[in-house]
Protein backbone atom coordinates (compact mmCIF):
# COMPACT_ATOMS: atom_id res chain seq x y z
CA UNK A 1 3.65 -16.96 34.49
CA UNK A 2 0.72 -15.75 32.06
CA UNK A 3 -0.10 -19.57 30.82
CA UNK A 4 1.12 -23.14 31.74
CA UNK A 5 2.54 -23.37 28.42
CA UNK A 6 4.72 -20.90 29.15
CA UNK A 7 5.64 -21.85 32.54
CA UNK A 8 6.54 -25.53 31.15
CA UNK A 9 8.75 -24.01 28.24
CA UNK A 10 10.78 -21.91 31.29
CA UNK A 11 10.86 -24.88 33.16
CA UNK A 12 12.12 -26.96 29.80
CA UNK A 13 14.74 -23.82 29.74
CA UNK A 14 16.02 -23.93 33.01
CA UNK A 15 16.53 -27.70 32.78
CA UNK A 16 18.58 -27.29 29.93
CA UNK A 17 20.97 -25.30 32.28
CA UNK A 18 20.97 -27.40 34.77
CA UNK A 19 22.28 -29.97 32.45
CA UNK A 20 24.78 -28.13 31.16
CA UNK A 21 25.92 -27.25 34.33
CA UNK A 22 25.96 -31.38 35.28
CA UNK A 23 23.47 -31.03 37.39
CA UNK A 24 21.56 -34.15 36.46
CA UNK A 25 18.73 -34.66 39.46
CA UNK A 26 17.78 -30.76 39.46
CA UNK A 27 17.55 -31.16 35.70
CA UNK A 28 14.99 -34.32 35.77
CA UNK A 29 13.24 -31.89 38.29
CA UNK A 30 12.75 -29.62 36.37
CA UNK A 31 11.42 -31.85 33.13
CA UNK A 32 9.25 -33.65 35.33
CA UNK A 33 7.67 -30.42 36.48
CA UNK A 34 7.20 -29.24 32.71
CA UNK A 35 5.24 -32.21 32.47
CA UNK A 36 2.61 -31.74 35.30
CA UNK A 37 2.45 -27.86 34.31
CA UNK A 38 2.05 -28.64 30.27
CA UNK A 39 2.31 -32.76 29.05
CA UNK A 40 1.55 -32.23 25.25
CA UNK A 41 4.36 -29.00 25.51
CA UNK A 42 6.65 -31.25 27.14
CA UNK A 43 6.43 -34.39 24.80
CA UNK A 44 5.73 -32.58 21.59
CA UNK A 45 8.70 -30.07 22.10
CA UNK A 46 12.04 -31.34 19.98
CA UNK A 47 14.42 -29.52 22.54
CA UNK A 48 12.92 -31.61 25.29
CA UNK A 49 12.99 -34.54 23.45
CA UNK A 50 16.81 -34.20 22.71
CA UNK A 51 17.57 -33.20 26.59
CA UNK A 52 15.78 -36.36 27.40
CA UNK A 53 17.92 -38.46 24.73
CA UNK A 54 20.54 -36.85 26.35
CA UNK A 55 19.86 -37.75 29.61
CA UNK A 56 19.41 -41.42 28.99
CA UNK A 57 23.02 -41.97 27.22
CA UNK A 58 25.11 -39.77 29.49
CA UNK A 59 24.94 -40.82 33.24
CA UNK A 60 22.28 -43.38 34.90
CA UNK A 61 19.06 -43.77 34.03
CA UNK A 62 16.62 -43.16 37.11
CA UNK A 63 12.97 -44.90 36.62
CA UNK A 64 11.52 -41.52 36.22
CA UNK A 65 14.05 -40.73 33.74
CA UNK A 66 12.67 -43.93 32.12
CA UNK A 67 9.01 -43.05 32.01
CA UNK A 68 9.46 -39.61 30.83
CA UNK A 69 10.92 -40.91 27.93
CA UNK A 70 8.31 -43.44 27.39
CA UNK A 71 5.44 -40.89 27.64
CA UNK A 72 7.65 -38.57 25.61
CA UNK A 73 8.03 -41.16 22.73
CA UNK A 74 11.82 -40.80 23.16
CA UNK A 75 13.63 -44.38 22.72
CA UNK A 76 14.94 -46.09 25.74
């Protein structure tokens, strides 16, 4: 991928799918590895933010499920 920016808002994309398909633990992956590529994409982005939301109301909440959303500014 050209820029990190870009590789972080695939990796945001492909996490997305992964939820949808109810696969929870390759979809945390995949956020958490947005984050090392790109951290301001990944926190500033609403679509994350809402994936993340998502995550913490709909199944268990892993501890890096829980700091992700603290560094993303979503609430616990």
């Amino acid at each position: 991928m050209p820029s990190v920016e870009r590789r972080s808002r695939a990796l945001c994309d492909i996490a997305v799918t992964y939820d949808r398909l109810g696969r929870r633990s390759d979809c945390l992956r995949n956020l958490l590895a947005a984050e090392r590529c790109a951290p301001q994409e990944t926190h500033a982005r609403p679509a994350t933010k809402s994936l993340i939301s998502s995550l913490l109301v709909s199944g268990p909440v892993p501890t890096e499920l829980r700091g992700l959303a603290e560094r993303s500014g979503v609430l616990v």
